[in-house]
N, C-alpha and C. Protein backbone atom coordinates (compact mmCIF):
# COMPACT_ATOMS: atom_id res chain seq x y z
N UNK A 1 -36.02 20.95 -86.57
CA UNK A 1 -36.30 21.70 -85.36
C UNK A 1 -37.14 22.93 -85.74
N UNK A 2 -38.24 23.42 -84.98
CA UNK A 2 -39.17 24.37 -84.94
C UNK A 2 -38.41 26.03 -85.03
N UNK A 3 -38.79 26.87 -85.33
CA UNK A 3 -38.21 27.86 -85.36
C UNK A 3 -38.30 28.53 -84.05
N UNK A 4 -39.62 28.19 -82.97
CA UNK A 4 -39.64 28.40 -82.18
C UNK A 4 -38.66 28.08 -81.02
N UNK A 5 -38.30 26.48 -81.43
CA UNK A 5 -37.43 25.65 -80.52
C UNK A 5 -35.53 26.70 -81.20
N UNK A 6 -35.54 26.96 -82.29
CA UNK A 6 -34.28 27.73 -82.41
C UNK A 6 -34.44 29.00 -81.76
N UNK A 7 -35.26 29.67 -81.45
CA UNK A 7 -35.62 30.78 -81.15
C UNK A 7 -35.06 30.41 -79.05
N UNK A 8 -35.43 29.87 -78.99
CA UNK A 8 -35.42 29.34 -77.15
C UNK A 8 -33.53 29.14 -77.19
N UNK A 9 -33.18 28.05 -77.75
CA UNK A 9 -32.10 27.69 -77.73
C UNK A 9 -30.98 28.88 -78.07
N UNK A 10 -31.28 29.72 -78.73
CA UNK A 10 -30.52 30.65 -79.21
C UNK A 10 -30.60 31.45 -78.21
N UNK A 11 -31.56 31.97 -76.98
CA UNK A 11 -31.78 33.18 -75.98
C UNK A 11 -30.85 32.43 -75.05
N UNK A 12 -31.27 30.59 -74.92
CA UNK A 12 -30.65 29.73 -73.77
C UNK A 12 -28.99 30.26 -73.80
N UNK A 13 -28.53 30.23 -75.11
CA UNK A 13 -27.22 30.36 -75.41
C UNK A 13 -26.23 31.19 -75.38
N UNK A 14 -28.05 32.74 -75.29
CA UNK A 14 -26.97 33.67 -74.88
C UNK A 14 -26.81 34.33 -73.71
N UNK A 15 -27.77 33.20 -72.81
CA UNK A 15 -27.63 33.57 -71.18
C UNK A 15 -28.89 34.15 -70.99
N UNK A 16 -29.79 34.10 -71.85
CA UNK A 16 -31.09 34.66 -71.56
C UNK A 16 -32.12 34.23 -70.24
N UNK A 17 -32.25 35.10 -69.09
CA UNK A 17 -32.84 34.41 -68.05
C UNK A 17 -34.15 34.18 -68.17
N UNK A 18 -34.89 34.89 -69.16
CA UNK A 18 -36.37 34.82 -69.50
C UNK A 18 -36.31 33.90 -70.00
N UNK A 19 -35.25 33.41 -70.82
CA UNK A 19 -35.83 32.30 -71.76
C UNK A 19 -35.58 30.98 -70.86
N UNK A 20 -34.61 30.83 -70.20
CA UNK A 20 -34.76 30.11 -69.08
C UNK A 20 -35.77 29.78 -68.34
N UNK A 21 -36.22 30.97 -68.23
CA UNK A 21 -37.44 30.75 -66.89
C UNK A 21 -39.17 30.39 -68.24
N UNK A 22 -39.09 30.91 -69.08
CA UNK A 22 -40.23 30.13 -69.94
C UNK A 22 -39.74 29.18 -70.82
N UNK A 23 -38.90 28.39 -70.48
CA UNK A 23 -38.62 27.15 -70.70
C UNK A 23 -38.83 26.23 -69.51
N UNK A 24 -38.39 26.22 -68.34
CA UNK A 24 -39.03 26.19 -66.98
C UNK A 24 -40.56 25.79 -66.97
N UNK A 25 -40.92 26.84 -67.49
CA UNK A 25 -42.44 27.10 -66.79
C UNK A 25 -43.34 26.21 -67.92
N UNK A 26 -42.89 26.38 -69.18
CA UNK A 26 -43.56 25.58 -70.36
C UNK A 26 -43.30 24.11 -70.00
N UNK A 27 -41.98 23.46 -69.76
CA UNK A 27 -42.31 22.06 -69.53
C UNK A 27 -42.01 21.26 -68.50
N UNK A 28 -41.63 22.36 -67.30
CA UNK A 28 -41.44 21.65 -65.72
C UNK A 28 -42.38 20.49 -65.25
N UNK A 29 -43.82 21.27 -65.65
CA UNK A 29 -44.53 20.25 -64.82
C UNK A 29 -45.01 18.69 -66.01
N UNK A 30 -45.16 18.68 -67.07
CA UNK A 30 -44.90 17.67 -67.81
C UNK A 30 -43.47 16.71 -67.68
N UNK A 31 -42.42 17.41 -67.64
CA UNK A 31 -41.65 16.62 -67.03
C UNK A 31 -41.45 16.04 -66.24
N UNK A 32 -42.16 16.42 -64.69
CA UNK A 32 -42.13 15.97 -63.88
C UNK A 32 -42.96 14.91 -64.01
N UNK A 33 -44.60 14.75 -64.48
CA UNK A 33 -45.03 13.73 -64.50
C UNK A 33 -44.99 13.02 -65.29
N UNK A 34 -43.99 13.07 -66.43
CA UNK A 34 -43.53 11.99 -67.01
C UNK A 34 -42.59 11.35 -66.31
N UNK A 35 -42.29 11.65 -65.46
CA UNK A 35 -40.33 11.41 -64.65
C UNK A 35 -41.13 10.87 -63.63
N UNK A 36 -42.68 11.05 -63.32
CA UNK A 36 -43.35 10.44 -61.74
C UNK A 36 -43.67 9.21 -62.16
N UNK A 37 -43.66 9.11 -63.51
CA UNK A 37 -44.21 7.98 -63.84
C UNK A 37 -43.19 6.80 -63.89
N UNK A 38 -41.93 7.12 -64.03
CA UNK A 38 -40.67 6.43 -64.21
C UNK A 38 -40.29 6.01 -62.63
N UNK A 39 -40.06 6.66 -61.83
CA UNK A 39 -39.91 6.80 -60.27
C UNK A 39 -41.16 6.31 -59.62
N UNK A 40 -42.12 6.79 -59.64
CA UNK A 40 -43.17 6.34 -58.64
C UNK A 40 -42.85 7.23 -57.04
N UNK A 41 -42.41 8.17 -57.67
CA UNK A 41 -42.03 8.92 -56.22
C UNK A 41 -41.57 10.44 -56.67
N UNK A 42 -42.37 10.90 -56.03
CA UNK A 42 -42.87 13.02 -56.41
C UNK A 42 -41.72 13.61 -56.02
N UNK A 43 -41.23 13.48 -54.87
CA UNK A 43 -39.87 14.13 -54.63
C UNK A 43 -38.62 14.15 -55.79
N UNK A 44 -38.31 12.33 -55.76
CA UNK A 44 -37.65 12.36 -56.68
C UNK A 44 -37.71 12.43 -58.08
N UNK A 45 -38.98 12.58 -58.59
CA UNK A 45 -39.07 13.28 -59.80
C UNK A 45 -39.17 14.47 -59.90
N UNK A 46 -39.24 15.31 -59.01
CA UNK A 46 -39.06 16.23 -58.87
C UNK A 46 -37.71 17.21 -58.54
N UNK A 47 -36.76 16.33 -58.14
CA UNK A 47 -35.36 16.60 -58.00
C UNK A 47 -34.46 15.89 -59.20
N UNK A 48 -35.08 15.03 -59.98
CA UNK A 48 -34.41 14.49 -61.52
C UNK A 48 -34.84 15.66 -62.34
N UNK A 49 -35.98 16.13 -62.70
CA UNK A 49 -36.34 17.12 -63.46
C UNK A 49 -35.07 18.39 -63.14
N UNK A 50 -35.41 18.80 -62.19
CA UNK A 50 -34.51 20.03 -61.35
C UNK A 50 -33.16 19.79 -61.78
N UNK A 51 -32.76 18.44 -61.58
CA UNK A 51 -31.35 18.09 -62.15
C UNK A 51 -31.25 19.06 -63.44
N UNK A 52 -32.26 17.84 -64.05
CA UNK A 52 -31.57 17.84 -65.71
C UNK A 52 -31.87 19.86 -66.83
N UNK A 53 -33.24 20.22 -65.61
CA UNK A 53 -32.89 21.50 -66.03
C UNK A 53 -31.67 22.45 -65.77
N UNK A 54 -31.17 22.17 -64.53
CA UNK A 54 -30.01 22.98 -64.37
C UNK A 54 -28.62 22.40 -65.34
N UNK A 55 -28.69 21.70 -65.66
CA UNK A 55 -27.36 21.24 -66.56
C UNK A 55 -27.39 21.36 -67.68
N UNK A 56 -28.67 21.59 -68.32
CA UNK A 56 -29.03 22.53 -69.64
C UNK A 56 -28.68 24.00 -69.58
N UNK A 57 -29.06 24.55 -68.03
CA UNK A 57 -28.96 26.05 -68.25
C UNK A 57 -26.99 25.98 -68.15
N UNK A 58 -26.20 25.01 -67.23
CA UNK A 58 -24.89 25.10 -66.93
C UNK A 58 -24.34 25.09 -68.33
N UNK A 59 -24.97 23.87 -69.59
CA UNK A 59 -24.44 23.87 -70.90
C UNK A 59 -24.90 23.78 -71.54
N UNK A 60 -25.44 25.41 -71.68
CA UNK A 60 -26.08 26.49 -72.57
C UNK A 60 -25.41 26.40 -73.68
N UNK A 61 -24.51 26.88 -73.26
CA UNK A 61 -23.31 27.27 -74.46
C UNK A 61 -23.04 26.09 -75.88
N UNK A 62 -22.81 24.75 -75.27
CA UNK A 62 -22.76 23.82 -76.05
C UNK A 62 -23.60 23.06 -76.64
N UNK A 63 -24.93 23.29 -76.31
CA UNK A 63 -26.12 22.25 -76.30
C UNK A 63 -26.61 22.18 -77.83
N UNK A 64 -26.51 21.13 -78.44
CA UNK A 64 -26.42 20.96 -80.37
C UNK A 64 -27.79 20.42 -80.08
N UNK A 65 -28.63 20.35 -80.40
CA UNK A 65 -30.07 19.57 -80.25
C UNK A 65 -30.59 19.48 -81.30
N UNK A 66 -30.39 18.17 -82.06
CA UNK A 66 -31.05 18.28 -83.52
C UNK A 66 -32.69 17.89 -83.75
N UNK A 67 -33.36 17.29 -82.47
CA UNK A 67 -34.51 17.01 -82.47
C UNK A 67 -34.70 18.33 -82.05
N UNK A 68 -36.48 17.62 -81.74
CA UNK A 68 -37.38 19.03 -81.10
C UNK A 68 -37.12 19.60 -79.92
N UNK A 69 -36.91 20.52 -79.39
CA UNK A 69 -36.57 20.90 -77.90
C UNK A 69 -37.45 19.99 -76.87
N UNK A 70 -38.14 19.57 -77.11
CA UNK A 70 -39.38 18.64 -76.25
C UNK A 70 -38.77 17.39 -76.44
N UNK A 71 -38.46 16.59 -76.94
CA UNK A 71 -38.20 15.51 -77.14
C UNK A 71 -36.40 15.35 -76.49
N UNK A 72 -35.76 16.68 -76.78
CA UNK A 72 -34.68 16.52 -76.32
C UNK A 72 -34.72 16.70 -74.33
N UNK A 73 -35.74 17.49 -73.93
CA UNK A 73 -36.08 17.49 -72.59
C UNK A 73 -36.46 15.84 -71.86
N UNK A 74 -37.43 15.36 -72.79
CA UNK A 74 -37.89 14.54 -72.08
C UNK A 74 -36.42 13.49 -72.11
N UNK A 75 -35.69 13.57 -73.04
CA UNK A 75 -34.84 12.09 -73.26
C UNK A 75 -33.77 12.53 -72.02
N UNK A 76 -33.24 13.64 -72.03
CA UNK A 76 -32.46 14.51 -70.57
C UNK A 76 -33.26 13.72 -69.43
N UNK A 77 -34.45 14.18 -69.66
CA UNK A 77 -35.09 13.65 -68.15
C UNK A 77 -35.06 11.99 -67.92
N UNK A 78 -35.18 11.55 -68.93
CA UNK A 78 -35.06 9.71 -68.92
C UNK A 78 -33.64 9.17 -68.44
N UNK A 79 -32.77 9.83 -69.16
CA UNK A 79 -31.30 9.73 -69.16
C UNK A 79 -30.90 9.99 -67.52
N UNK A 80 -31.17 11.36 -67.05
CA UNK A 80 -30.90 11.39 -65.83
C UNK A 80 -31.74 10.50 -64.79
N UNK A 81 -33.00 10.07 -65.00
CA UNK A 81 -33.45 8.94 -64.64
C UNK A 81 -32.59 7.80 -64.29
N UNK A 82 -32.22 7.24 -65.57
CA UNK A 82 -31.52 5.92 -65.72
C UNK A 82 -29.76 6.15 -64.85
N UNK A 83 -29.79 6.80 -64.58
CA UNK A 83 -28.48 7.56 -63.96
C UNK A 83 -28.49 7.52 -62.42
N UNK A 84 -29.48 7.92 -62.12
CA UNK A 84 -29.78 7.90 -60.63
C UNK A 84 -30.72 6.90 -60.14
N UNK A 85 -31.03 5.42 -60.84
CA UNK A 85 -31.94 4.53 -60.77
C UNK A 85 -30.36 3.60 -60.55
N UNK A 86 -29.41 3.42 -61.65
CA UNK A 86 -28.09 2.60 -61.61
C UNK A 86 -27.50 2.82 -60.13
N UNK A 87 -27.70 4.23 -59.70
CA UNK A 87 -26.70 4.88 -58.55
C UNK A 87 -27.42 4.16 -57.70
N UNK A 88 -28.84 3.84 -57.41
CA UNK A 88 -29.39 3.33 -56.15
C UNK A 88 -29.35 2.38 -56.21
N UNK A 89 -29.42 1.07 -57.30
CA UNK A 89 -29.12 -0.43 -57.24
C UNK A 89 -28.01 -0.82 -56.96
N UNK A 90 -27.01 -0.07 -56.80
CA UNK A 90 -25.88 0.05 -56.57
C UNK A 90 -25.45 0.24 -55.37
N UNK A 91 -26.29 1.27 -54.81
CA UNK A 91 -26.12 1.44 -53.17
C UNK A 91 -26.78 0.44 -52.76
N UNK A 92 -27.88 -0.16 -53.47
CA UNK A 92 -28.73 -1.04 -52.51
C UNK A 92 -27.84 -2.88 -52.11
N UNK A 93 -27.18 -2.74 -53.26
CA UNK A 93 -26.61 -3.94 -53.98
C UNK A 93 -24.84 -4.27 -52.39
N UNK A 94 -24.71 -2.83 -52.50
CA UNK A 94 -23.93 -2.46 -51.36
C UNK A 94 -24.23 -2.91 -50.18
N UNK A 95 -25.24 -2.13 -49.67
CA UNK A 95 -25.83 -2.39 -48.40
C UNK A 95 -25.97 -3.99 -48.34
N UNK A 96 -26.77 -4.59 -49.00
CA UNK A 96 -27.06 -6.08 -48.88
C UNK A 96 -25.86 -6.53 -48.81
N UNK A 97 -24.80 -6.36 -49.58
CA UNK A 97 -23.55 -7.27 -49.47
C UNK A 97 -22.52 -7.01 -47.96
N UNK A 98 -23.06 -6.14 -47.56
CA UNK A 98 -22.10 -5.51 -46.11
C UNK A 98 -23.14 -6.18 -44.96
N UNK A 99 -25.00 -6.23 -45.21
CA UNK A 99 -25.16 -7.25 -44.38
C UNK A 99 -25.12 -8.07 -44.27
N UNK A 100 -25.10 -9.22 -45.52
CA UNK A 100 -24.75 -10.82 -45.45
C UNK A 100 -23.20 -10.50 -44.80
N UNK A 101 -22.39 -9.91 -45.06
CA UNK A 101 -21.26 -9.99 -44.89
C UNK A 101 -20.93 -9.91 -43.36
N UNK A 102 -22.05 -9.33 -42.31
CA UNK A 102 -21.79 -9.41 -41.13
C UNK A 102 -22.29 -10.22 -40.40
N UNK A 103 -23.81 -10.81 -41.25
CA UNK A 103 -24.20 -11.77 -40.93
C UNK A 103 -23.50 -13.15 -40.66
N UNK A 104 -22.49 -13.30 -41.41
CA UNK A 104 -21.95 -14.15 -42.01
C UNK A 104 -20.56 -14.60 -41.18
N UNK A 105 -20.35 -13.14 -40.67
CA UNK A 105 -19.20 -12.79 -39.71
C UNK A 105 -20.22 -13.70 -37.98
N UNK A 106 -20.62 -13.19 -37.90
CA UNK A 106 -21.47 -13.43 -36.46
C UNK A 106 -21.33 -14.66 -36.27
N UNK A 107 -22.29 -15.48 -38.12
CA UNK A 107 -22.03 -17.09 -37.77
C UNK A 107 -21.12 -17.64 -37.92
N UNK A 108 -19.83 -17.07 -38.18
CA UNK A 108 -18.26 -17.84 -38.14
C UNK A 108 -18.00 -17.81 -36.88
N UNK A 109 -18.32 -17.08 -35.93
CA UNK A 109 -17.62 -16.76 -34.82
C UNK A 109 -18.08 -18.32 -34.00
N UNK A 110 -16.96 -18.28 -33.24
CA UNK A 110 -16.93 -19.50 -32.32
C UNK A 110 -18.17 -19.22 -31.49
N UNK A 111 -18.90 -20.39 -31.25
CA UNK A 111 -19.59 -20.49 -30.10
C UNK A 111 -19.60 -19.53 -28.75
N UNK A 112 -18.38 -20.68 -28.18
CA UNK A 112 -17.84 -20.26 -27.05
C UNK A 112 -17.31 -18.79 -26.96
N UNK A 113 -16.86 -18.05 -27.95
CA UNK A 113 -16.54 -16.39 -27.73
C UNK A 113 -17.96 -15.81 -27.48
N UNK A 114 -19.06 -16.50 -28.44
CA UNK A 114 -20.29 -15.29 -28.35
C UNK A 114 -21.01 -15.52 -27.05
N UNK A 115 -21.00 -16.93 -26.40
CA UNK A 115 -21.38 -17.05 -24.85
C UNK A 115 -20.81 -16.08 -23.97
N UNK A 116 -19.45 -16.18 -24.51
CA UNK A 116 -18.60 -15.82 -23.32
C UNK A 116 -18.69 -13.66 -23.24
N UNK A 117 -19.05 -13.17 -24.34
CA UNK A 117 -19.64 -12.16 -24.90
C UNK A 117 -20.72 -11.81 -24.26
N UNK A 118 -21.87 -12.42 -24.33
CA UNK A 118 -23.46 -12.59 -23.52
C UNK A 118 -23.14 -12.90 -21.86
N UNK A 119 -22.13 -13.47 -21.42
CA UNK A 119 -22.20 -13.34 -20.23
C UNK A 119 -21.59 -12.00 -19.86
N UNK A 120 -20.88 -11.21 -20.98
CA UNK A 120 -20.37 -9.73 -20.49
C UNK A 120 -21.17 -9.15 -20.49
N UNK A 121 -21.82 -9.10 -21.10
CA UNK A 121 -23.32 -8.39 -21.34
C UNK A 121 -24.25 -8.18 -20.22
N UNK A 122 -24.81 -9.57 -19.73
CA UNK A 122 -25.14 -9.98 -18.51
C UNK A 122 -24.40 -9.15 -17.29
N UNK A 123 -23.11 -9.29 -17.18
CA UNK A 123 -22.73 -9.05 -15.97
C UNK A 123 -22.65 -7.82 -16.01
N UNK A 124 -22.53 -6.51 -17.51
CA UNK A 124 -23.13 -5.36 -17.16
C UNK A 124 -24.44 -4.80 -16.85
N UNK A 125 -25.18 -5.52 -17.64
CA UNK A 125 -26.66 -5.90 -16.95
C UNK A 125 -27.00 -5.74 -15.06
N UNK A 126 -26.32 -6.60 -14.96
CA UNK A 126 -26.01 -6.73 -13.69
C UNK A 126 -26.11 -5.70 -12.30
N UNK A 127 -24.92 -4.81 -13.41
CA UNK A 127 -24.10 -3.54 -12.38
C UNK A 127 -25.02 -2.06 -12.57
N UNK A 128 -26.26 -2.50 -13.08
CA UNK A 128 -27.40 -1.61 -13.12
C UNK A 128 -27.91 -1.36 -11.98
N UNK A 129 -28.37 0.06 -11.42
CA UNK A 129 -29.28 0.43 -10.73
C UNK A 129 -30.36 -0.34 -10.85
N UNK A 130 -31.40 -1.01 -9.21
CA UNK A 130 -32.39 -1.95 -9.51
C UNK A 130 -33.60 -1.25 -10.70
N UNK A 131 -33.34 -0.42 -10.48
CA UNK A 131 -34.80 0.34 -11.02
C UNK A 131 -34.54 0.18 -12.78
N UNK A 132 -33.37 0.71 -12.84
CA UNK A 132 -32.88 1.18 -14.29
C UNK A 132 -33.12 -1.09 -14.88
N UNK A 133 -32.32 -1.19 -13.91
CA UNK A 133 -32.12 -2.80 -14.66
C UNK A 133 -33.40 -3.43 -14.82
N UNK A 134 -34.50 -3.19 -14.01
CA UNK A 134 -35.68 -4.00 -14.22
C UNK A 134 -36.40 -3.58 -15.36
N UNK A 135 -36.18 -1.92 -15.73
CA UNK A 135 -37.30 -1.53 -16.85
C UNK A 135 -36.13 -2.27 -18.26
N UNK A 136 -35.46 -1.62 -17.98
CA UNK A 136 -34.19 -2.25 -19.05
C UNK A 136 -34.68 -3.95 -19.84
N UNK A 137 -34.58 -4.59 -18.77
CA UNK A 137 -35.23 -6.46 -19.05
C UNK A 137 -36.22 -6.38 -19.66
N UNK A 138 -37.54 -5.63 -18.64
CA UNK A 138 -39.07 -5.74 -19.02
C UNK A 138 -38.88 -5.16 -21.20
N UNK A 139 -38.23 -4.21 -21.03
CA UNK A 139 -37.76 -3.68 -22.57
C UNK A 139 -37.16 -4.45 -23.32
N UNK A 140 -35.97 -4.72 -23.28
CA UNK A 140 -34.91 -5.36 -23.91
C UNK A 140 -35.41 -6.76 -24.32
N UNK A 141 -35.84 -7.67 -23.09
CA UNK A 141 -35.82 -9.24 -22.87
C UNK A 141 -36.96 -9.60 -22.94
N UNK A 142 -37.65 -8.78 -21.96
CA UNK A 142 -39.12 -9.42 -22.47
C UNK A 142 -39.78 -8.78 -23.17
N UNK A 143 -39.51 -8.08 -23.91
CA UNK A 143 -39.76 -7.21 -25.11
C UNK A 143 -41.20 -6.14 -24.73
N UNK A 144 -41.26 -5.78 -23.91
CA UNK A 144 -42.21 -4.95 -23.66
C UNK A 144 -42.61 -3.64 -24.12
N UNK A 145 -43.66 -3.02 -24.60
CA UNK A 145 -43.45 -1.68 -24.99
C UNK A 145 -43.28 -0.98 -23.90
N UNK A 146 -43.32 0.93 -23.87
CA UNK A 146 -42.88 1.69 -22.92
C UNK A 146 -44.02 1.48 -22.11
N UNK A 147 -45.38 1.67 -23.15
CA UNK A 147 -46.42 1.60 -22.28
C UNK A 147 -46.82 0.64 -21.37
N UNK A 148 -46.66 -0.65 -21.83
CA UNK A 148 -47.10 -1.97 -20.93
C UNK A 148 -45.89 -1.89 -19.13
N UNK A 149 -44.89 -1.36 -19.62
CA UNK A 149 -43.67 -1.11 -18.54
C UNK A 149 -44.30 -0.30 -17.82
N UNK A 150 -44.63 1.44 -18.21
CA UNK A 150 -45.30 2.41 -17.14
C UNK A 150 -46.28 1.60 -16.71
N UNK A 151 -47.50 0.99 -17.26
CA UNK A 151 -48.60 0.08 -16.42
C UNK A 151 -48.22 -0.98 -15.50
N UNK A 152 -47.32 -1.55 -15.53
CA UNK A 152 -46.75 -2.47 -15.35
C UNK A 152 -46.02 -2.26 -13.87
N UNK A 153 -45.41 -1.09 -13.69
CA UNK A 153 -44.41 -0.70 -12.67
C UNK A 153 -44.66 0.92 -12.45
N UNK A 154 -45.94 1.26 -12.35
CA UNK A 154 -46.94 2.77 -12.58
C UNK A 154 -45.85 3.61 -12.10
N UNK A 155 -45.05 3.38 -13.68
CA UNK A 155 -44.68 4.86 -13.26
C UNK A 155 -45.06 5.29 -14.64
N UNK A 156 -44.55 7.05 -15.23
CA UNK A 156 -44.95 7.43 -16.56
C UNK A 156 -44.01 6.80 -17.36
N UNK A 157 -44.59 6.87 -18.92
CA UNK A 157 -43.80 6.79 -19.83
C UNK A 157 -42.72 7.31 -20.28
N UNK A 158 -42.65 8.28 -19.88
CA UNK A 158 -40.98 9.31 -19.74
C UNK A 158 -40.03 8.88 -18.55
N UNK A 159 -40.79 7.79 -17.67
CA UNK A 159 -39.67 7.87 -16.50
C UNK A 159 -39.76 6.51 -17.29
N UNK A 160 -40.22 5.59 -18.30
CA UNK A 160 -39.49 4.50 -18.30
C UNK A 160 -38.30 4.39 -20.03
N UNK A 161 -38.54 5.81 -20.85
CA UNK A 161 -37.50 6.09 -21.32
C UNK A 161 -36.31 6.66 -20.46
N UNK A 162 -36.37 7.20 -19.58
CA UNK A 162 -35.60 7.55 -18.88
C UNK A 162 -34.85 6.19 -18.53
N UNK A 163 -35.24 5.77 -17.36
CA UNK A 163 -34.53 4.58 -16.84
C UNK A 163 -34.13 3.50 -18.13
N UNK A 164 -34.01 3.38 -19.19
CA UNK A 164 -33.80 2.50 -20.50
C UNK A 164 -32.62 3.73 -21.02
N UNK A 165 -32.95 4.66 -21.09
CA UNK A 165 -31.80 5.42 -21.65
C UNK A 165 -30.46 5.49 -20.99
N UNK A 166 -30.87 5.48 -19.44
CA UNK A 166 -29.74 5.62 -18.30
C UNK A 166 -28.89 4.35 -18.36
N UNK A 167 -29.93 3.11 -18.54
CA UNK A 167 -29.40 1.93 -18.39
C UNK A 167 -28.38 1.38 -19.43
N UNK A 168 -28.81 1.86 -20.75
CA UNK A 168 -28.07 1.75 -21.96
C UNK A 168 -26.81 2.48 -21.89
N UNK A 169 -26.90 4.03 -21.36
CA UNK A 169 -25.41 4.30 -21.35
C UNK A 169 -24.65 3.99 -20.32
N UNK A 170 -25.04 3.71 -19.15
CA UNK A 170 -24.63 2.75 -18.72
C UNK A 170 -23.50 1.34 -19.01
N UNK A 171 -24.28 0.33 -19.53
CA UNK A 171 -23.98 -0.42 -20.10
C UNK A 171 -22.76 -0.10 -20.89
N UNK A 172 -23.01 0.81 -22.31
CA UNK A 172 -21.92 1.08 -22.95
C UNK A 172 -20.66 1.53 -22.34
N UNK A 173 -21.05 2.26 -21.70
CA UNK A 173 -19.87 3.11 -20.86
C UNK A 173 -18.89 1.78 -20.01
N UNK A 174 -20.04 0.61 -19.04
CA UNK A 174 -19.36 -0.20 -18.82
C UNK A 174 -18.24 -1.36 -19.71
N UNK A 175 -18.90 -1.59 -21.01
CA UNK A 175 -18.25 -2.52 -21.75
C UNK A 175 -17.34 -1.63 -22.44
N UNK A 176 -17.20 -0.45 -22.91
CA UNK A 176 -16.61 0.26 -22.97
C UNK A 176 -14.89 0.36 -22.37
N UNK A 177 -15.47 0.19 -21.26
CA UNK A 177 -14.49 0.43 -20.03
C UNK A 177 -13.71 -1.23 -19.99
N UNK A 178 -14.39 -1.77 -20.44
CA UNK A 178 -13.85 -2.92 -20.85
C UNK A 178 -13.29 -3.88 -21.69
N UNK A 179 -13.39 -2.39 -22.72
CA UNK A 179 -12.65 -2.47 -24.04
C UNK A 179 -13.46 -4.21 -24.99
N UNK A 180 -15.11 -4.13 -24.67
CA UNK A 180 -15.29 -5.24 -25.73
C UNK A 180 -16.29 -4.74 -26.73
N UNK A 181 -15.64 -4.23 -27.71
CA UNK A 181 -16.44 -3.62 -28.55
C UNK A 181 -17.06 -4.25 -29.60
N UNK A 182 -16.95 -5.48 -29.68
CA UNK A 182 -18.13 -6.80 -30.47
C UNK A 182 -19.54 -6.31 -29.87
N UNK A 183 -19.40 -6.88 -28.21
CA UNK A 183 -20.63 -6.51 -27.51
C UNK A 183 -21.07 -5.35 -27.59
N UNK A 184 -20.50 -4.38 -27.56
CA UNK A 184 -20.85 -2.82 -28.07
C UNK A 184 -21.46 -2.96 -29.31
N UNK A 185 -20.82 -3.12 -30.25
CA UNK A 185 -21.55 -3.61 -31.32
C UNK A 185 -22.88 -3.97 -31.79
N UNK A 186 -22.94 -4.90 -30.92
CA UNK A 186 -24.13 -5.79 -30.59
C UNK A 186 -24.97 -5.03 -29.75
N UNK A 187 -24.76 -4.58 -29.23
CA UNK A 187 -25.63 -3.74 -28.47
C UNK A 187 -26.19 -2.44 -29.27
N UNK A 188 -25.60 -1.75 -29.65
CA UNK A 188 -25.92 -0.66 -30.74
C UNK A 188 -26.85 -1.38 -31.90
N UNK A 189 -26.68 -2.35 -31.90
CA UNK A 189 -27.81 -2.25 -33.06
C UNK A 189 -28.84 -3.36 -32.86
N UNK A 190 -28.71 -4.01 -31.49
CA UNK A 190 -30.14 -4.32 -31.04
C UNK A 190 -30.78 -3.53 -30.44
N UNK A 191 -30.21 -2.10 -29.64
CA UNK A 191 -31.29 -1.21 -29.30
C UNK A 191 -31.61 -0.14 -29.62
């Protein structure tokens, strides 16, 4: 190790904020684009760096570093890399298994319950204001954007979020009231 690099580590150790902050400033931004290069994404190399400097300054006190202070930065920065790269395949690995898993749920379900479901649906459909229920369809069913709806039935584009927003709580409030919260379900995350 450099005498320079003992010289840093020794100020780090004794709480030195200068030496902190020109340790910072000497290899923040190299770190970072070595860490952009690992990520492919500026934020988060930019919040791995940030990491792994603050947990150097937290353990100051203990930090044995028998390489070069540079080499021990960059391997911190890889390390916390590989740390928060595991954490997201992990969440991702999650997520996928909770959607097959509902997917999976939907297609077990009997036939006849999910008809009988869609006609609840329907018959809150139904108990819509004409106005609210027609933009609602033109949206929902026949998949229309807001805009083709305002052209469509001239009114503005705010009165046909409006009437889609009204109609939706609506709806919920009705099935709600009817205690079928599959269709709720279903409804929340088709619209």
């Amino acid at each position: 190790m450099h005498n320079k690099d003992t010289f840093f580590l020794e100020s780090l150790k004794d709480g030195d904020d200068k030496a902190y902050k020109n340790l910072y400033d000497l290899y923040y931004s190299g770190l970072v684009l070595y860490c952009y290069n690992l990520t492919k994404n500026q934020d988060r190399a930019e919040d791995i760096v940030q990491q792994t400097l603050v947990k150097i300054w937290i353990k100051r006190d203990t930090l044995n570093i028998r390489t070069s202070l540079k080499s021990y930065l960059y391997r911190s920065v890889y390390n916390t890399f590989l740390k928060e790269y595991r954490k997201i395949k992990k969440e991702e690995v999650a997520l996928a298994d909770l959607k097959n898993n509902t997917i999976m749920e939907f297609e077990d379900m009997d036939e006849s319950l999910l008809e009988e479901k869609m006609k609840l649906l329907e018959l809150a459909i139904d108990q819509l204001p004409k106005k609210n229920k027609e933009v609602f369809l033109l949206s929902k069913k026949a998949g229309y954007k807001h805009k083709e709806i305002a052209a469509q039935l001239e009114i503005s584009e705010k009165a046909v979020e409006k009437h889609i927003s009204r109609a939706t709580q609506s709806i919920k409030k009705w099935l709600k009231e009817k205690k079928n919260s599959l269709v709720l379900a279903f409804l929340n995350f088709k619209i």
